[in-house]
Every structure is written in C-alpha cells, then in structure tokens.
PDB file of N, CA and C in Angstrom:
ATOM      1  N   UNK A   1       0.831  -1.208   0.000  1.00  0.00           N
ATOM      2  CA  UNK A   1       0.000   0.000   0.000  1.00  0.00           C
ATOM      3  C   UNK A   1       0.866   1.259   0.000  1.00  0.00           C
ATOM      4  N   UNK A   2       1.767   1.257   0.735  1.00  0.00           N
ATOM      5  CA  UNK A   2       3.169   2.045   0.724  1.00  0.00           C
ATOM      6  C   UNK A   2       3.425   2.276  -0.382  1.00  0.00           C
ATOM      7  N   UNK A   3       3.597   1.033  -0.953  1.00  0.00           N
ATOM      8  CA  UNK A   3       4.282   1.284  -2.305  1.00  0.00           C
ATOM      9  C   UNK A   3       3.770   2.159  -3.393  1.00  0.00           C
ATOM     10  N   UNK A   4       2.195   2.033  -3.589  1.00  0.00           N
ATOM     11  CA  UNK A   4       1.209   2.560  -3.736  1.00  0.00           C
ATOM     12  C   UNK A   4       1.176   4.318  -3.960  1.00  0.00           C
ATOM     13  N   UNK A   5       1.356   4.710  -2.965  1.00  0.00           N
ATOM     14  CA  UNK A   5       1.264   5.744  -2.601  1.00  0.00           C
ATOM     15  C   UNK A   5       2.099   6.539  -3.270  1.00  0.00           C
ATOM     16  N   UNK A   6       3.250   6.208  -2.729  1.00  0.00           N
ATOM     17  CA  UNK A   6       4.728   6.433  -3.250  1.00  0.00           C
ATOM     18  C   UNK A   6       4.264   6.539  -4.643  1.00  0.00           C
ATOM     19  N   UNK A   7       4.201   5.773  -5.759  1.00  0.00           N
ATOM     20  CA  UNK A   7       4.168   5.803  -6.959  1.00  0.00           C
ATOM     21  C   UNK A   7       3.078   6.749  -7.390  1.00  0.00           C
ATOM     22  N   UNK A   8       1.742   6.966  -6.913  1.00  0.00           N
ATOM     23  CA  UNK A   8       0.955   8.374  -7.076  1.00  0.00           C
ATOM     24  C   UNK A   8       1.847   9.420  -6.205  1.00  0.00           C
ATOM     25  N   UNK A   9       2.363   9.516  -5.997  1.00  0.00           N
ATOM     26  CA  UNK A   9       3.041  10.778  -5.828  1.00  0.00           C
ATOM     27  C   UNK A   9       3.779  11.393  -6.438  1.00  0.00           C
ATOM     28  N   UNK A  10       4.592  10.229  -6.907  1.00  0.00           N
ATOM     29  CA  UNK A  10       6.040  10.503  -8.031  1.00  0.00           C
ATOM     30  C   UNK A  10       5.189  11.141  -9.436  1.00  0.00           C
ATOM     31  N   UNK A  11       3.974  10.146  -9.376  1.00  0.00           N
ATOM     32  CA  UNK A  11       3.160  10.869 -10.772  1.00  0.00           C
ATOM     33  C   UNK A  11       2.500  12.009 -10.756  1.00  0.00           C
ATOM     34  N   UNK A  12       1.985  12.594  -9.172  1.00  0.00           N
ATOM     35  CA  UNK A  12       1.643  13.544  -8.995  1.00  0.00           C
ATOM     36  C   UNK A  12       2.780  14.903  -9.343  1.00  0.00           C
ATOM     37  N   UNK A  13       3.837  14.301  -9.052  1.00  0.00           N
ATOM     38  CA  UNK A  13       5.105  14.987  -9.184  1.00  0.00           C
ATOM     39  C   UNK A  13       5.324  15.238 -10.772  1.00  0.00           C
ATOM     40  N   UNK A  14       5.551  14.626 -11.486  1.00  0.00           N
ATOM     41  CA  UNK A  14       5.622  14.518 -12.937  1.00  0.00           C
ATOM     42  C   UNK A  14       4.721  15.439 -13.702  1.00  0.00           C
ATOM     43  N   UNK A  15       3.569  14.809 -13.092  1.00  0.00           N
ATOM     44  CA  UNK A  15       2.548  15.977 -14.147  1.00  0.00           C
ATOM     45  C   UNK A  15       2.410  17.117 -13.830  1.00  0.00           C
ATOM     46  N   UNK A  16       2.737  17.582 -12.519  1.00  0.00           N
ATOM     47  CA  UNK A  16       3.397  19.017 -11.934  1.00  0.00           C
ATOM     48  C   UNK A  16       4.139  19.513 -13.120  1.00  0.00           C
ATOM     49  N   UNK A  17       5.331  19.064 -12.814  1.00  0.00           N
ATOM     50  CA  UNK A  17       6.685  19.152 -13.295  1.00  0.00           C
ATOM     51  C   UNK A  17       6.416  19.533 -15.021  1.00  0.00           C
ATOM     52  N   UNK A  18       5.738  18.643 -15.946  1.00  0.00           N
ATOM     53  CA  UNK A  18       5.150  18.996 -17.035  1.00  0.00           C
ATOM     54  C   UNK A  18       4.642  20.367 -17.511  1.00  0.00           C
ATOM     55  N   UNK A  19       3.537  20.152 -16.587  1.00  0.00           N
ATOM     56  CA  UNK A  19       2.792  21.704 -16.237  1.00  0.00           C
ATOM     57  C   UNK A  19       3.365  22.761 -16.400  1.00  0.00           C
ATOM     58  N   UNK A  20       4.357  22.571 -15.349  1.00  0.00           N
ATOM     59  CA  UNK A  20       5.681  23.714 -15.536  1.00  0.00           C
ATOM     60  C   UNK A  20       6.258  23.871 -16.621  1.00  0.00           C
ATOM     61  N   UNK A  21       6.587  22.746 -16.947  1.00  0.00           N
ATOM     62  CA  UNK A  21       7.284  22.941 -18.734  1.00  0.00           C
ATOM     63  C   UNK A  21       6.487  23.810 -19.727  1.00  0.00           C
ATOM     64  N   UNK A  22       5.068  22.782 -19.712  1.00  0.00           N
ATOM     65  CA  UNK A  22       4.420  23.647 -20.806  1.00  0.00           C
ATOM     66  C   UNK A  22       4.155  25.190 -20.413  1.00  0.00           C
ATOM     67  N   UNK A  23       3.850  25.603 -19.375  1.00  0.00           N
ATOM     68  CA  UNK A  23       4.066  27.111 -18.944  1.00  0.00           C
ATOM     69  C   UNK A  23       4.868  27.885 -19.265  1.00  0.00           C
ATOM     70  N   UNK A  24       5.750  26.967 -19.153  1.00  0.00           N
ATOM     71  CA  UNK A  24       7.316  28.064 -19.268  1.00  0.00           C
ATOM     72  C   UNK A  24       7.554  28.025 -21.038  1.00  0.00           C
ATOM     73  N   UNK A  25       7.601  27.311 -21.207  1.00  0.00           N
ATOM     74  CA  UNK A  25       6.818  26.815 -23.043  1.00  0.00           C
ATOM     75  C   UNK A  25       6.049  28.166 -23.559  1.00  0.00           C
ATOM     76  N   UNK A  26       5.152  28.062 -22.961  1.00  0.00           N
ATOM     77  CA  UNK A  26       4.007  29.233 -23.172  1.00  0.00           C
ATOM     78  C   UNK A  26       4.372  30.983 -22.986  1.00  0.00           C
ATOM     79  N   UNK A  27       5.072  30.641 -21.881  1.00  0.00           N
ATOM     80  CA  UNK A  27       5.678  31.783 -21.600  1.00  0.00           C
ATOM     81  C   UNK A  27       6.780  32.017 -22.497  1.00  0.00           C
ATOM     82  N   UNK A  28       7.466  31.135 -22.906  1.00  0.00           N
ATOM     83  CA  UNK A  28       8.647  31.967 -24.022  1.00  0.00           C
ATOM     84  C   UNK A  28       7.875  31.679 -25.366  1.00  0.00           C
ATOM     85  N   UNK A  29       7.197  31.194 -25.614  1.00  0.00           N
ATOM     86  CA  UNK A  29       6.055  31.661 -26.747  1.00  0.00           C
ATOM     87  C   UNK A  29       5.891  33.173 -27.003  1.00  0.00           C
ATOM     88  N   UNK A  30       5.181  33.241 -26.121  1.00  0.00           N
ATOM     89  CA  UNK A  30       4.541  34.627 -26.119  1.00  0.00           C
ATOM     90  C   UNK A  30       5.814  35.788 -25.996  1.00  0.00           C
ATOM     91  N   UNK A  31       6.956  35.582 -25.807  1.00  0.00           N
ATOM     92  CA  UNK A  31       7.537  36.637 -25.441  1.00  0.00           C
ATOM     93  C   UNK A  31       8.493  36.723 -27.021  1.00  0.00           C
ATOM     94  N   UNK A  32       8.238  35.426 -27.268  1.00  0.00           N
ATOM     95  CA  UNK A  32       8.805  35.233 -29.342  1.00  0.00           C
ATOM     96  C   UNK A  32       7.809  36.246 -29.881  1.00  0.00           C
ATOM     97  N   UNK A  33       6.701  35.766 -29.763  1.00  0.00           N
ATOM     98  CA  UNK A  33       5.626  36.364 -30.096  1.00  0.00           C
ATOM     99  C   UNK A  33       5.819  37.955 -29.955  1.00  0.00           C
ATOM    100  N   UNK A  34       5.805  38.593 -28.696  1.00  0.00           N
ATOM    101  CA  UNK A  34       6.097  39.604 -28.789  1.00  0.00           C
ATOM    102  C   UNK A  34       6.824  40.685 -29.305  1.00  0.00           C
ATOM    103  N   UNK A  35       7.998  40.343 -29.285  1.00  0.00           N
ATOM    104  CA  UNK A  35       9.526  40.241 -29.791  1.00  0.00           C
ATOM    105  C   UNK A  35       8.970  40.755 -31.276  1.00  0.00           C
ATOM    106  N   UNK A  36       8.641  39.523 -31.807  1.00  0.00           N
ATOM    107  CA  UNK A  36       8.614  39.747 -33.374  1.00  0.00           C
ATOM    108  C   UNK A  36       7.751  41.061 -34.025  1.00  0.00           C
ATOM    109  N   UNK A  37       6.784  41.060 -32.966  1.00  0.00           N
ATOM    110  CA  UNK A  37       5.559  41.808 -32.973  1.00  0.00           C
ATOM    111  C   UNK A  37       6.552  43.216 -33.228  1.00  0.00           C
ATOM    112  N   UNK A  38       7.140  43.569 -32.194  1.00  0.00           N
ATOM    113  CA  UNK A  38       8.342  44.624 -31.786  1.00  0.00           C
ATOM    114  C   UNK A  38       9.075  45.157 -33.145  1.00  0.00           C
ATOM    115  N   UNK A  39       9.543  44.032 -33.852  1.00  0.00           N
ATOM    116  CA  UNK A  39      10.703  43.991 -34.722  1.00  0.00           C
ATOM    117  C   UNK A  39       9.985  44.623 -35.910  1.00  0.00           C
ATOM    118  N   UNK A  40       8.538  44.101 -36.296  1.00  0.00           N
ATOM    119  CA  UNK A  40       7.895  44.291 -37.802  1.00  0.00           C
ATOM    120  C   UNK A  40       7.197  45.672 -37.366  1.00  0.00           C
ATOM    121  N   UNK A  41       6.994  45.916 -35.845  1.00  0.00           N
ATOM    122  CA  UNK A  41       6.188  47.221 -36.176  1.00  0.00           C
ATOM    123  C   UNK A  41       7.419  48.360 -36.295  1.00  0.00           C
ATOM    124  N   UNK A  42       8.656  48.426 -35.458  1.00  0.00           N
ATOM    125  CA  UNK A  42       9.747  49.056 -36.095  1.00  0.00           C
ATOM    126  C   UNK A  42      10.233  49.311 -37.806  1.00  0.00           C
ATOM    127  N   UNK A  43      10.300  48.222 -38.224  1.00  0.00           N
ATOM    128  CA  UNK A  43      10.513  47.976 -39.295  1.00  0.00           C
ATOM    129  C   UNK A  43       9.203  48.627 -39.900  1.00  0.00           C
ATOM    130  N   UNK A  44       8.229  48.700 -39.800  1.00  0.00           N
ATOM    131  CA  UNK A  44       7.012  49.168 -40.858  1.00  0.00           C
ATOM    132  C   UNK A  44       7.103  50.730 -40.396  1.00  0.00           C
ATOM    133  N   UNK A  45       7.181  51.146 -39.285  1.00  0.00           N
ATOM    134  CA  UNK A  45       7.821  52.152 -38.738  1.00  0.00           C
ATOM    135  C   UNK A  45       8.605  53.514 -39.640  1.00  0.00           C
ATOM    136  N   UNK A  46       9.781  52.577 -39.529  1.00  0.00           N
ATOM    137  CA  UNK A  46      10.953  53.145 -40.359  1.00  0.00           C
ATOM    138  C   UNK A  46      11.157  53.102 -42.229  1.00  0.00           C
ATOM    139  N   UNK A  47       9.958  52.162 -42.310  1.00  0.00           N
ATOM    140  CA  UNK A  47       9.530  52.200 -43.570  1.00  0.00           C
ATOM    141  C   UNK A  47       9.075  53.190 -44.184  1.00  0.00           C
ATOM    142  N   UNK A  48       7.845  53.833 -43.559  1.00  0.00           N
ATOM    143  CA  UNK A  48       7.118  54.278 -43.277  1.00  0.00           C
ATOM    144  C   UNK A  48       7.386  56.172 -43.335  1.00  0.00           C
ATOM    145  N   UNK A  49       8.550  56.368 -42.639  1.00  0.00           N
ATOM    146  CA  UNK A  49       9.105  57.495 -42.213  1.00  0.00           C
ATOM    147  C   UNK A  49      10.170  57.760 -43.203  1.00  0.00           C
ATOM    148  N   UNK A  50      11.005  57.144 -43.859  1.00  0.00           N
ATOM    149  CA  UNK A  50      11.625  56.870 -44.779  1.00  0.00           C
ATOM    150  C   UNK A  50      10.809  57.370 -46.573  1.00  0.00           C
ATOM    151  N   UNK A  51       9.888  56.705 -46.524  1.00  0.00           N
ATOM    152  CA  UNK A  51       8.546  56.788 -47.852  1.00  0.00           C
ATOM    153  C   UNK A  51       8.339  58.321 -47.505  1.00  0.00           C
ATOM    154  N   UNK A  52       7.772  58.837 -46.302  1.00  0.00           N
ATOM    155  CA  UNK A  52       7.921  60.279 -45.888  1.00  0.00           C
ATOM    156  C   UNK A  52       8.347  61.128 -46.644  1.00  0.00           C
ATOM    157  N   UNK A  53       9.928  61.069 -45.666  1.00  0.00           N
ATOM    158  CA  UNK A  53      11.007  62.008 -46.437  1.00  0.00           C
ATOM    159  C   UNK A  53      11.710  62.063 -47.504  1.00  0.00           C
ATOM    160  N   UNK A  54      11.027  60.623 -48.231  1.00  0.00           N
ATOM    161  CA  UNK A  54      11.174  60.651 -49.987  1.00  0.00           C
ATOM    162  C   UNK A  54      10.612  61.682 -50.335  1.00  0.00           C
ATOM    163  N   UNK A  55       9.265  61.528 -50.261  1.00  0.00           N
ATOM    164  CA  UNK A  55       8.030  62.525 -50.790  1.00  0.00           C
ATOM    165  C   UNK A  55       8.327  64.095 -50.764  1.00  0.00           C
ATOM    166  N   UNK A  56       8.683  64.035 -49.398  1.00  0.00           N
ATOM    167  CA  UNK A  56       8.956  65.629 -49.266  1.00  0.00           C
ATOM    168  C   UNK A  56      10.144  66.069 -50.114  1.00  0.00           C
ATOM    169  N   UNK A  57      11.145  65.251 -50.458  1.00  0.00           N
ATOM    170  CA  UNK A  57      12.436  65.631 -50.749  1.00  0.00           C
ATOM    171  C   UNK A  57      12.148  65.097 -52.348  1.00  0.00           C
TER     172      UNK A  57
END
C-alpha cells in the first residue's frame, strides 16, 4: 500500500513538473511572439518614415 502511494506521488510529481514545462513553453512563446511583434512594427515604422522624407524631398 506504501508502495502505492509512493508511486501516485512521483506521478503527482511529474505531471506538476510537465505543467511547468508547458508554462514556461508558453511563456517563451509569447515573449517570441512579442519580440517579433516589436521587430515588424519598427521595421514598418521606419519604412514608413523613410517613404515620408522621400516625398517631401
């Protein structure tokens, strides 16, 4: 019964442990995500401002 126990725990432990992974997973997802988000609105940005001071010039 000991034994038992022991072994739902270790699994209780595991699928914790998972959990965490995929979180942290999720969490550097989203921060790729962000990031990129960052990079293309700069870039459309400077595009943008660039097309500008064509026009005027």
């Amino acid at each position: 019964m000991l034994l038992l126990l022991l072994l739902l725990l270790l699994l209780l432990l595991l699928l914790l442990l998972l959990l965490l992974l995929l979180l942290l997973l999720l969490l550097l997802l989203l921060l790729l995500l962000i990031i990129i988000i960052l990079l293309l609105l700069i870039i459309i940005i400077t595009i943008v401002c660039e097309n500008r001071y064509q026009i005027k010039v």
